[in-house]
N, C-alpha and C. Protein backbone atom coordinates (compact mmCIF):
# COMPACT_ATOMS: atom_id res chain seq x y z
N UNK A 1 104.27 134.10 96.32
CA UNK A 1 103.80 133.34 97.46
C UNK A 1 104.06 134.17 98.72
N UNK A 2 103.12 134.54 99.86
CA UNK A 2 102.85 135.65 100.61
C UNK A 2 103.46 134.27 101.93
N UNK A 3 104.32 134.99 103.06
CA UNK A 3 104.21 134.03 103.95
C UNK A 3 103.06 134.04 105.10
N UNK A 4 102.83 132.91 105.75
CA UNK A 4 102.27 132.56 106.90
C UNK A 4 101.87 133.70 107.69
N UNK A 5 100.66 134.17 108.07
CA UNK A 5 100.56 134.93 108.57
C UNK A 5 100.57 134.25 110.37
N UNK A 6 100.59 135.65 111.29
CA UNK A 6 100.78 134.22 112.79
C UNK A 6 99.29 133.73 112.98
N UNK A 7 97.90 134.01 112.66
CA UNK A 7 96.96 133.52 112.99
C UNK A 7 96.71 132.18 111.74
N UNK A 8 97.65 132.44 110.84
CA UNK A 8 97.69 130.81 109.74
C UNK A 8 98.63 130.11 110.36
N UNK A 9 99.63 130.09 111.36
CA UNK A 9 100.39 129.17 111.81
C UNK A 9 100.09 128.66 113.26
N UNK A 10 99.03 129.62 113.54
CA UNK A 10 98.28 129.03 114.53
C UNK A 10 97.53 128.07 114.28
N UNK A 11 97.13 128.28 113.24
CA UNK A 11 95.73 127.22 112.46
C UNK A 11 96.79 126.32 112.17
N UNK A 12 97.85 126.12 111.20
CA UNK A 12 98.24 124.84 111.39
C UNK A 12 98.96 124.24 111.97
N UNK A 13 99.45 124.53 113.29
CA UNK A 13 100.12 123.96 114.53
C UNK A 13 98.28 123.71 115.36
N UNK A 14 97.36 123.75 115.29
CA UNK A 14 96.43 123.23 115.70
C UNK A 14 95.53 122.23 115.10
N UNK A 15 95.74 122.07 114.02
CA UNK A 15 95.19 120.95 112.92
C UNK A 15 96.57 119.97 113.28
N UNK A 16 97.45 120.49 113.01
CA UNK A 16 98.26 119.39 113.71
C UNK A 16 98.54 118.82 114.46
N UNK A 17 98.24 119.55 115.78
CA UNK A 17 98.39 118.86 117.21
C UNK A 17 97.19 118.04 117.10
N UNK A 18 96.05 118.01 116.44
CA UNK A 18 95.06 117.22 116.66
C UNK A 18 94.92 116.01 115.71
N UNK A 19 95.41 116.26 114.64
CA UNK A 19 96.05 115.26 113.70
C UNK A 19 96.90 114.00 114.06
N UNK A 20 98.00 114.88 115.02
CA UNK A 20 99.30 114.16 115.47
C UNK A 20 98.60 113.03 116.45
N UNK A 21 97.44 113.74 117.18
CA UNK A 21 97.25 113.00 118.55
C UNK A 21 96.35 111.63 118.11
N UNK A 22 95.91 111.83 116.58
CA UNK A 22 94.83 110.53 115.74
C UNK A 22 96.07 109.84 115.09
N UNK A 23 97.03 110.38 114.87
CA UNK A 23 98.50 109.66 114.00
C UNK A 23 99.08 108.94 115.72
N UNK A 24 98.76 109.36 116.55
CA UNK A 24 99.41 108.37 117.95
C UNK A 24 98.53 107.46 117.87
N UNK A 25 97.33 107.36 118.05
CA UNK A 25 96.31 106.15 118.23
C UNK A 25 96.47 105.58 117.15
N UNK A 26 96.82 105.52 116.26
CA UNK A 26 97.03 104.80 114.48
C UNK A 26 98.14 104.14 115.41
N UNK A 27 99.45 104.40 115.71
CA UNK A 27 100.56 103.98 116.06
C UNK A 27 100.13 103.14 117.24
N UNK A 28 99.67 103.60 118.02
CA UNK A 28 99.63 103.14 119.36
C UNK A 28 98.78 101.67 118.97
N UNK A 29 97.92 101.68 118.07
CA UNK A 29 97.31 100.41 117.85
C UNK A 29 98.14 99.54 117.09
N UNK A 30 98.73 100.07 116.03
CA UNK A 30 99.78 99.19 115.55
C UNK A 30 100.75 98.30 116.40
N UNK A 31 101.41 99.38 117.06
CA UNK A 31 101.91 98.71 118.37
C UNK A 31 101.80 97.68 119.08
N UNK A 32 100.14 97.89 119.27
CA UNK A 32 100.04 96.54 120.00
C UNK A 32 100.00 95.58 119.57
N UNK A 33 99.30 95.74 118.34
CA UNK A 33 98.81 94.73 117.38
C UNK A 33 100.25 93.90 116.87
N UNK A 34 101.38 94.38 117.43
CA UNK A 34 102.29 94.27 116.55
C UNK A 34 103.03 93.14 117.83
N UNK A 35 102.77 93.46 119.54
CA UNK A 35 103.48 92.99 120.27
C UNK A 35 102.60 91.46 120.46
N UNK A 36 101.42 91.76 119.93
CA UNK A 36 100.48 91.15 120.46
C UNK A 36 101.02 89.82 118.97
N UNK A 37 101.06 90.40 118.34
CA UNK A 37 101.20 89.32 116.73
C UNK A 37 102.41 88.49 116.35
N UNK A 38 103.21 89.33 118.34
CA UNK A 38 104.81 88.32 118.06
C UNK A 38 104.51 86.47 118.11
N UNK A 39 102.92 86.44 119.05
CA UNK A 39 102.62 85.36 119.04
C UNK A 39 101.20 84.96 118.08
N UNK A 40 101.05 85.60 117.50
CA UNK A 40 99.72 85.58 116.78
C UNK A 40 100.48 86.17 115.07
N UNK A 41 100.43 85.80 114.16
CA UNK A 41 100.72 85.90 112.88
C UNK A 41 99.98 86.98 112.32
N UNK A 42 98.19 86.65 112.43
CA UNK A 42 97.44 87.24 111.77
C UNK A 42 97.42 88.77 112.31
N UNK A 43 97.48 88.97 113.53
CA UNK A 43 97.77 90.10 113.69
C UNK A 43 98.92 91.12 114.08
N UNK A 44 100.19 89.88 113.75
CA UNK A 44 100.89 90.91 113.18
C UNK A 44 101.15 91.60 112.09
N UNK A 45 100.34 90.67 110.92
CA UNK A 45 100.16 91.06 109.97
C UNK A 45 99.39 92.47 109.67
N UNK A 46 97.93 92.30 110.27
CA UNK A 46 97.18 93.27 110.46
C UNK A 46 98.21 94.52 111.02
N UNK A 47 99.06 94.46 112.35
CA UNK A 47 100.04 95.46 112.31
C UNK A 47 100.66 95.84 111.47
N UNK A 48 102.01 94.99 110.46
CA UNK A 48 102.40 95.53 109.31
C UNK A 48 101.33 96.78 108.38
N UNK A 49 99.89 96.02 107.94
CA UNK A 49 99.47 96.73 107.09
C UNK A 49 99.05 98.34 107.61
N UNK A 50 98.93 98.16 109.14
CA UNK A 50 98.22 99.77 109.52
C UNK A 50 99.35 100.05 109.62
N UNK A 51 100.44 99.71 109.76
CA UNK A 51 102.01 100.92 109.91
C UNK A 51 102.17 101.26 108.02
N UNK A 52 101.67 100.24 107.15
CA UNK A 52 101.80 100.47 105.83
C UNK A 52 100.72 101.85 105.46
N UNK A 53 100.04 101.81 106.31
CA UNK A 53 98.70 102.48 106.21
C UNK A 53 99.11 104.41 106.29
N UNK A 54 100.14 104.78 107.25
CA UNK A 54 100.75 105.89 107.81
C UNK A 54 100.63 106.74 107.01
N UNK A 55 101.22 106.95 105.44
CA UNK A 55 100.84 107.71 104.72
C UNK A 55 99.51 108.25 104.21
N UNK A 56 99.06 107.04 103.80
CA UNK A 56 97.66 107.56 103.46
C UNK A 56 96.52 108.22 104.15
N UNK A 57 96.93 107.76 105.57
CA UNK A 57 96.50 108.25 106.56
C UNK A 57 96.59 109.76 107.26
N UNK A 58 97.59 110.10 106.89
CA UNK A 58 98.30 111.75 106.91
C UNK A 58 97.96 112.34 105.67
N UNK A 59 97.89 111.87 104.33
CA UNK A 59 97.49 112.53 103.08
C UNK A 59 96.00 112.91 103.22
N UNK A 60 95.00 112.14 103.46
CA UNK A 60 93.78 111.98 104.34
C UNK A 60 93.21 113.06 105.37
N UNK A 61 94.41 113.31 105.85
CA UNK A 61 93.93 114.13 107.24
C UNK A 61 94.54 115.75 106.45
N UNK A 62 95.66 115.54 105.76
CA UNK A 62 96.40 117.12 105.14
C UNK A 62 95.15 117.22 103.88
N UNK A 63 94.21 116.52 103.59
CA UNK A 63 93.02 116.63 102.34
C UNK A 63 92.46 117.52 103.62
N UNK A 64 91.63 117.18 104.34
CA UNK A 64 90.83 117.82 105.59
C UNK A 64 91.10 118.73 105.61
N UNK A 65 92.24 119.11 106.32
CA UNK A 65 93.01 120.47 106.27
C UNK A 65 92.90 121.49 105.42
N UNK A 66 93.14 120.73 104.02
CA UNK A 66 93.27 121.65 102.97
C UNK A 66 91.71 122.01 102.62
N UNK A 67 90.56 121.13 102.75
CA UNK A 67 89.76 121.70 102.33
C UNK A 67 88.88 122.19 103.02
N UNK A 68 89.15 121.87 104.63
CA UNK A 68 88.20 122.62 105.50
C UNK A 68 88.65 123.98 106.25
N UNK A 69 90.07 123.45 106.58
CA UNK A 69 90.41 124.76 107.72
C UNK A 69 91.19 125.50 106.22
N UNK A 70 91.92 125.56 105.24
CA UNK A 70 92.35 126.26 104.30
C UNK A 70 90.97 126.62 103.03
N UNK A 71 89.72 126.26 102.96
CA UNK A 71 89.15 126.18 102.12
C UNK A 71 89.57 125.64 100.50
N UNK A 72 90.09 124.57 100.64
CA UNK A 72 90.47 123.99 99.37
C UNK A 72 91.66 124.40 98.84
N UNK A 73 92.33 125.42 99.38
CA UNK A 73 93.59 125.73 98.54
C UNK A 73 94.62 125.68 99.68
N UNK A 74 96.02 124.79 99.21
CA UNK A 74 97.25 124.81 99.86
C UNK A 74 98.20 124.67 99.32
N UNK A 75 99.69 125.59 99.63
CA UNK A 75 101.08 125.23 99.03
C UNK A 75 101.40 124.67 99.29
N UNK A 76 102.35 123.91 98.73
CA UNK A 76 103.29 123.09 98.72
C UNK A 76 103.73 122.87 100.14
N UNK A 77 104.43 124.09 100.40
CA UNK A 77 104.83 124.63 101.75
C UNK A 77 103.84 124.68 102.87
N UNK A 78 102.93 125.06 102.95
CA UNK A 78 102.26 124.70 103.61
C UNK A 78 102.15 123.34 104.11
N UNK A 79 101.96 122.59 102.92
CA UNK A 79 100.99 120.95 103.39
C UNK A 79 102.45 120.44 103.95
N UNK A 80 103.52 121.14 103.84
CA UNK A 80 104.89 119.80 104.02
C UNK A 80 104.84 120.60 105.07
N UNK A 81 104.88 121.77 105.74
CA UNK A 81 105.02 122.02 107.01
C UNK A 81 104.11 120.92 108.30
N UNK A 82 102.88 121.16 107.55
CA UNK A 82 101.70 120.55 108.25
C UNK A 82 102.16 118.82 108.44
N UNK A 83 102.78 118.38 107.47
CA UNK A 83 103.12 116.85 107.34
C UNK A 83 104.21 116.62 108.34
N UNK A 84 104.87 117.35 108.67
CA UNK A 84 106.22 117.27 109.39
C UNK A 84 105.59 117.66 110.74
N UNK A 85 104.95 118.89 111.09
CA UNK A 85 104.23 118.61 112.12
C UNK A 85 103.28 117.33 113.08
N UNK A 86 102.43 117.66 111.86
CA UNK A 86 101.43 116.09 112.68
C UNK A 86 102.91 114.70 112.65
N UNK A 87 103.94 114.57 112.12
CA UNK A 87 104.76 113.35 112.60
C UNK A 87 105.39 113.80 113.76
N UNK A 88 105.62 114.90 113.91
CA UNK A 88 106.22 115.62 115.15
C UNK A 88 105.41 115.50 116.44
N UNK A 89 104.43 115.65 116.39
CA UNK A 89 103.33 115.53 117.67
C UNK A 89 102.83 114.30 118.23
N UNK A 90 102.40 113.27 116.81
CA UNK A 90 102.44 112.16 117.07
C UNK A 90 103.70 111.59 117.46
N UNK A 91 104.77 111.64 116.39
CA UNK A 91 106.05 110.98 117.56
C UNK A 91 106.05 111.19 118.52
N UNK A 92 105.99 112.15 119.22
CA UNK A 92 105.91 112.33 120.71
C UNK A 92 105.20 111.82 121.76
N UNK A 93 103.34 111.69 121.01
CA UNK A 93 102.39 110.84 121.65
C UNK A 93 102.96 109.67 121.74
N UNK A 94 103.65 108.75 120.81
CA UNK A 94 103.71 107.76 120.43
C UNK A 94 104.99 107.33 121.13
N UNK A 95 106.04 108.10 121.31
CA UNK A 95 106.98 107.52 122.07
C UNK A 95 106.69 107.86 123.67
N UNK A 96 105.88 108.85 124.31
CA UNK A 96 105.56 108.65 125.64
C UNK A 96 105.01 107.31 125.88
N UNK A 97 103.53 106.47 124.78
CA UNK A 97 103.77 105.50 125.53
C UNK A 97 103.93 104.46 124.82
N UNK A 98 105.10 104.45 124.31
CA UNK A 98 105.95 103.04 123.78
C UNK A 98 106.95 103.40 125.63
N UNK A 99 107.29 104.29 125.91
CA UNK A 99 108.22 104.54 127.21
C UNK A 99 107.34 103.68 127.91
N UNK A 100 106.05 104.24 128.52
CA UNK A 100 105.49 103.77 129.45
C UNK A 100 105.26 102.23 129.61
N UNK A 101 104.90 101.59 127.83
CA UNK A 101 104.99 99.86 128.04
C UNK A 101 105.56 99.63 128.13
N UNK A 102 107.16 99.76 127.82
CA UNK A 102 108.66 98.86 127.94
C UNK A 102 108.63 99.65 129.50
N UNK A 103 108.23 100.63 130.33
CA UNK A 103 108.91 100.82 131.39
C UNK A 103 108.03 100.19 132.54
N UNK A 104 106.84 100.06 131.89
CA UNK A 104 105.87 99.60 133.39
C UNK A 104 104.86 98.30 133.17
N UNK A 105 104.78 97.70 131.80
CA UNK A 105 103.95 97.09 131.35
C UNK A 105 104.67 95.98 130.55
N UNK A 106 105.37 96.04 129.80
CA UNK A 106 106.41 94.62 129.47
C UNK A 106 106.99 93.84 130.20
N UNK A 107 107.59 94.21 131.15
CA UNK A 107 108.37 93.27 132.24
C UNK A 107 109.34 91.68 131.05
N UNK A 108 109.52 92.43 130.73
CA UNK A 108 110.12 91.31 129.89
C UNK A 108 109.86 90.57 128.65
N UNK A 109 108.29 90.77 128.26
CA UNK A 109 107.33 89.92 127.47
C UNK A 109 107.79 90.19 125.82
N UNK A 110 108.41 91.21 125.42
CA UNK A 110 108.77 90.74 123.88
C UNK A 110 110.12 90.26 124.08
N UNK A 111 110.88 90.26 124.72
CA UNK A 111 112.21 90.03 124.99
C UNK A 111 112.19 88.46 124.85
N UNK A 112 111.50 87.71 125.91
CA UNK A 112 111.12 86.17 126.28
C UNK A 112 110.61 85.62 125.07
N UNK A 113 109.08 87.04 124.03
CA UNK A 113 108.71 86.01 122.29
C UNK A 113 109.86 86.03 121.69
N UNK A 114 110.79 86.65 121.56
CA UNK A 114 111.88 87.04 120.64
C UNK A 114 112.81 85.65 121.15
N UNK A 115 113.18 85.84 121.97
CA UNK A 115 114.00 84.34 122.75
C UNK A 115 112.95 83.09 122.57
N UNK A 116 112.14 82.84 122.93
CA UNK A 116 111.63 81.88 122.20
C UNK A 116 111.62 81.34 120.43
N UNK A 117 110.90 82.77 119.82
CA UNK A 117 111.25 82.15 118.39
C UNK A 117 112.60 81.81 117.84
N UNK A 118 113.68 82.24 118.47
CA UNK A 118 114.89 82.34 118.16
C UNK A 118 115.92 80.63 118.49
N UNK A 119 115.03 80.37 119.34
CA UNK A 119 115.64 79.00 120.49
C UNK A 119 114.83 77.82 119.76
N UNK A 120 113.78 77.97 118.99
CA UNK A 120 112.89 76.75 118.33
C UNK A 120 114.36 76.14 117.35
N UNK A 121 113.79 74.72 117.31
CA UNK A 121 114.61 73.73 116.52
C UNK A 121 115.01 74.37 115.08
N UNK A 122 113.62 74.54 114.52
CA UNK A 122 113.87 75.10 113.48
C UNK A 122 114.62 76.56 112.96
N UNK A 123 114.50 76.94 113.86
CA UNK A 123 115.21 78.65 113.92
C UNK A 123 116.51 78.30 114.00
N UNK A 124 117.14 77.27 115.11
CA UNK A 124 118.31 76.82 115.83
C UNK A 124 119.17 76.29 114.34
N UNK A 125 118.45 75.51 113.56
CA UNK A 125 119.20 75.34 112.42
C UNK A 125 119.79 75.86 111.40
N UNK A 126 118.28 77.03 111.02
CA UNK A 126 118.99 78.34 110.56
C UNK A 126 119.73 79.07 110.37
N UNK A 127 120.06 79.61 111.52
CA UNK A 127 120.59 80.31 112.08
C UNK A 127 122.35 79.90 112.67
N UNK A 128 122.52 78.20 112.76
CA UNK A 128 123.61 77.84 112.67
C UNK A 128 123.74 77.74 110.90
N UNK A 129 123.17 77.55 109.66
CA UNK A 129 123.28 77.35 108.54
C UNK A 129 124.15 78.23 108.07
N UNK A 130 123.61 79.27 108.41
CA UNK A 130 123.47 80.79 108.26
C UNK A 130 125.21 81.68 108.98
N UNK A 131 125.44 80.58 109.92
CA UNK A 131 126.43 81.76 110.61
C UNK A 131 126.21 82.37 111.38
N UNK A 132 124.48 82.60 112.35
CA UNK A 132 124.51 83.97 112.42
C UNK A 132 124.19 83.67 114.18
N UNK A 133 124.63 82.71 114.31
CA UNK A 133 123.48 82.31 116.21
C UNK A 133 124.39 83.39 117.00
N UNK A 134 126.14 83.52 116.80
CA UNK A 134 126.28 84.36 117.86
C UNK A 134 125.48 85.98 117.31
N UNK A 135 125.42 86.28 116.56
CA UNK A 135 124.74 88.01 116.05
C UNK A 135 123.60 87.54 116.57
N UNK A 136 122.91 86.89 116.91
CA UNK A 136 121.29 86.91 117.79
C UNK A 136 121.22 86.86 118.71
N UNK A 137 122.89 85.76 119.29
CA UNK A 137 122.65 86.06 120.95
C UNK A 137 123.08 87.73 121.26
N UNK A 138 124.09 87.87 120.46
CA UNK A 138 124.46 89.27 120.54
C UNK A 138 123.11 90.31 120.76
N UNK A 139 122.22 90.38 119.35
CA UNK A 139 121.04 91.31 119.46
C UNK A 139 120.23 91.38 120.71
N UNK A 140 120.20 89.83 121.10
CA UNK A 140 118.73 89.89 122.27
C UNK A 140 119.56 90.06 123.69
N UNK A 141 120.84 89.71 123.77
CA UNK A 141 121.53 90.45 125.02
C UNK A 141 121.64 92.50 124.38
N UNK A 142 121.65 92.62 123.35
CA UNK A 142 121.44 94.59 123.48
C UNK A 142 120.17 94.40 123.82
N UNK A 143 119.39 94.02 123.31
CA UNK A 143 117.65 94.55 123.81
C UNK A 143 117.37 94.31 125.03
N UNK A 144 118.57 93.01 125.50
CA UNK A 144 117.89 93.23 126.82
C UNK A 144 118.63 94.11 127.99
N UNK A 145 119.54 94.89 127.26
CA UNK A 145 120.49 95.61 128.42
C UNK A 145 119.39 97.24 127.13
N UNK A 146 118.99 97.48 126.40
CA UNK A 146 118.24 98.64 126.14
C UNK A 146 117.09 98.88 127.26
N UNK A 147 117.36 100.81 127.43
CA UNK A 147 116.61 101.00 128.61
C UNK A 147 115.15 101.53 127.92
N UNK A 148 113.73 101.41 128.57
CA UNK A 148 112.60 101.82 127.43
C UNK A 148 112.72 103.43 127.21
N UNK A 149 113.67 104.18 128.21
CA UNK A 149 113.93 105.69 127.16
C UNK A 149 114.55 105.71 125.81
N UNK A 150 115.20 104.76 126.02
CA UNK A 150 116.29 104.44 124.61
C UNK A 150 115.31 103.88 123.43
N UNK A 151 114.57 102.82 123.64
CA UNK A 151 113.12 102.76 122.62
C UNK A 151 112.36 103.76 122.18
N UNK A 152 112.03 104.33 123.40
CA UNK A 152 110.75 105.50 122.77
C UNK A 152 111.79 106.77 121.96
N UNK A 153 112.97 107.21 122.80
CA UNK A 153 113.75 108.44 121.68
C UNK A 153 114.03 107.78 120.09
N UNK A 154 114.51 106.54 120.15
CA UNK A 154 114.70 105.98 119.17
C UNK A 154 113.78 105.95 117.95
N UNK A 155 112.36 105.54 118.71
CA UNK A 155 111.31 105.55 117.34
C UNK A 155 110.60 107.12 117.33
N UNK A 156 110.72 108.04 118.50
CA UNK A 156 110.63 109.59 118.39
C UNK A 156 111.61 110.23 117.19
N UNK A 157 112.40 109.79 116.75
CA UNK A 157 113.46 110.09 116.14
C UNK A 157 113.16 109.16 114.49
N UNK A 158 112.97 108.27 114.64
CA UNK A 158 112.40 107.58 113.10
C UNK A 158 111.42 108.09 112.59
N UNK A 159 109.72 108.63 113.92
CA UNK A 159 108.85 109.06 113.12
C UNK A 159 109.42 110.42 112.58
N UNK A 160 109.91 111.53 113.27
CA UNK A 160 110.07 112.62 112.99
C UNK A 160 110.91 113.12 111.66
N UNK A 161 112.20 112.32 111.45
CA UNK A 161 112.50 112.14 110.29
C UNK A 161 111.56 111.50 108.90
N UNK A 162 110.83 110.32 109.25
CA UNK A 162 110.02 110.02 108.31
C UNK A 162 108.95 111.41 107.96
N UNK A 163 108.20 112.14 109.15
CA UNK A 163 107.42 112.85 108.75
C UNK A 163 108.18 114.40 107.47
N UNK A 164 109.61 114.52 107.77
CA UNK A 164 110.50 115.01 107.10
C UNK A 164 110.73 114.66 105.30
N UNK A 165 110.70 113.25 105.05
CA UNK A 165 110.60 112.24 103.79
C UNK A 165 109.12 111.93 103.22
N UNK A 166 108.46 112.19 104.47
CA UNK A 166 106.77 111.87 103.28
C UNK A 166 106.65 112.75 103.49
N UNK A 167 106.82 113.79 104.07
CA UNK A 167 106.19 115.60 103.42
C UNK A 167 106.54 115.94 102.31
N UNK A 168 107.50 115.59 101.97
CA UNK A 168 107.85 116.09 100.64
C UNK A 168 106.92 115.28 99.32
N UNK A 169 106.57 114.03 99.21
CA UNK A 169 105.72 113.30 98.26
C UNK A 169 104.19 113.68 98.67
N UNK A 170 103.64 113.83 100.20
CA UNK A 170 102.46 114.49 100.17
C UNK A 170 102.30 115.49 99.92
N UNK A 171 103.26 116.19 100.28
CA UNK A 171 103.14 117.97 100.01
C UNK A 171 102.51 118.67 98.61
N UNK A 172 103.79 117.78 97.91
CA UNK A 172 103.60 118.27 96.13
C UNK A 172 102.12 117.31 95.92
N UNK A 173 101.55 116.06 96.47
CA UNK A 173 100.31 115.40 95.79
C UNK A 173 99.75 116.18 95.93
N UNK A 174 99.28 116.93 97.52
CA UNK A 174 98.32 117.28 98.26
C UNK A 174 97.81 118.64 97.67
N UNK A 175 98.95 119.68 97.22
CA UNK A 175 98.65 121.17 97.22
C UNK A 175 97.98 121.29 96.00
N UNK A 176 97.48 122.21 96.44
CA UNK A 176 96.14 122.64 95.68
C UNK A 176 96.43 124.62 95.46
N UNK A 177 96.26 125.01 94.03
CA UNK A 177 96.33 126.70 94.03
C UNK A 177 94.90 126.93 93.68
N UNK A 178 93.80 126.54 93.31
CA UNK A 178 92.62 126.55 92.77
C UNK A 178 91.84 125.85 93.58
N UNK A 179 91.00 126.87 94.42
CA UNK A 179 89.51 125.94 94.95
C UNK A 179 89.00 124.83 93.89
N UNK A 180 88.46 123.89 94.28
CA UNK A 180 87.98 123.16 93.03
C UNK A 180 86.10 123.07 93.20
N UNK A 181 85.39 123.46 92.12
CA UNK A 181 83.88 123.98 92.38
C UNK A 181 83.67 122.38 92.59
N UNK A 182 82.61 122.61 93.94
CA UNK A 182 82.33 121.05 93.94
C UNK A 182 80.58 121.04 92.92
N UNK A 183 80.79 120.05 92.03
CA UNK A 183 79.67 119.54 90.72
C UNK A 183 78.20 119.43 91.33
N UNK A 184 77.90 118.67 92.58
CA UNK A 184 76.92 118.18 93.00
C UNK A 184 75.73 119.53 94.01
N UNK A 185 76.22 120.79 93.92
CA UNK A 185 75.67 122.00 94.74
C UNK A 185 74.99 122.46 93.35
C-alpha cells in the first residue's frame, strides 16, 4: 500500500470540506427539527430519524468519493481518513451555528419547553415517584447557567469523535481494491 500522494490529499481534504458542509445542513436541519419538536412530537421524531440517518448519509457521500473522484477503488485508509474528515468540517459548520442560535436566537426558548414539560402534573408525579425532582431542578438550573460556547464545543467534540467510531465500520464497508465493471455499458 503506496502512501497519499500531496495532490491525493488534496483531493480528499476537498471532497471533504464539501461533504462536511452537506453533513452541516443534514445537522443543521435536524436541529431544528429537533428544537422545533420540543413542542411538536412528530417532528421531533422526524429529527431523531435524520440524526439516525448520519451514517448512511456519510457512507453515501464516501460511495461518491470512491467512485467518482477515486474511480471506484479505495483503502481502507483512505475512506476512514475521508470519514473522520467530513465529521471534522461538518462539526465545525455545525457547532458555529448551534453557537449562533443559543447565542442570538434562543433567548431562552428550549430552556422555558424543557421547564414546562418538566412542571406538567403528570411529569410532577413522576418524577417525585422516581426520586428524581431535585436532579431536574439541578439539570435545568446547569443549562441555564451553560454558556452557547459551551454547547457548540460540546457537540464539536461529540461529532468529531463519532466521525473517529463510524470511520472505522464505513471504512472497512466502503473500500474497494477492484474497480467494479459496471454490466449496463
Amino acid at each position: 500500500m503506496q502512501p497519499m500522494t500531496p495532490i491525493e490529499y488534496v483531493q480528499l481534504k476537498a471532497f471533504a470540506r464539501q461533504d462536511g458542509a452537506l453533513l452541516a445542513l443534514l445537522w443543521v436541519a435536524t436541529f431544528l427539527l429537533y428544537i422545533i419538536g420540543v413542542s411538536n412530537q412528530l417532528l421531533g421524531l422526524a429529527a431523531f430519524f435524520l440524526m439516525c440517518y448520519t451514517p448512511f448519509f456519510v457512507a453515501e457521500r464516501l460511495g461518491k468519493f470512491r467512485d467518482y473522484g477515486r474511480e471506484g477503488i479505495i483503502s481502507f485508509r483512505r475512506g476512514y481518513a475521508y470519514t473522520v474528515f467530513v465529521f471534522f468540517y461538518g462539526g465545525v459548520l455545525f457547532a458555529i451555528a448551534q453557537y449562533l442560535y443559543f447565542a442570538f436566537m434562543d433567548h431562552g426558548f428550549l430552556l422555558s419547553q424543557f421547564s414546562k414539560m418538566v412542571s406538567s402534573e403528570e411529569m410532577q408525579q413522576v418524577l417525585k415517584q422516581y426520586g428524581m425532582t431535585q436532579m431536574v431542578d439541578e439539570s435545568l438550573q446547569e443549562m441555564a447557567n451553560t454558556r452557547p460556547i459551551d454547547y457548540a464545543l460540546n457537540m464539536l467534540t461529540i461529532n468529531i469523535s463519532l466521525g473517529f467510531i463510524l470511520g472505522l465500520p464505513l471504512g472497512l464497508i466502503m473500500q474497494r481494491s477492484v474497480k467494479r465493471v459496471n454490466s449496463d455499458k
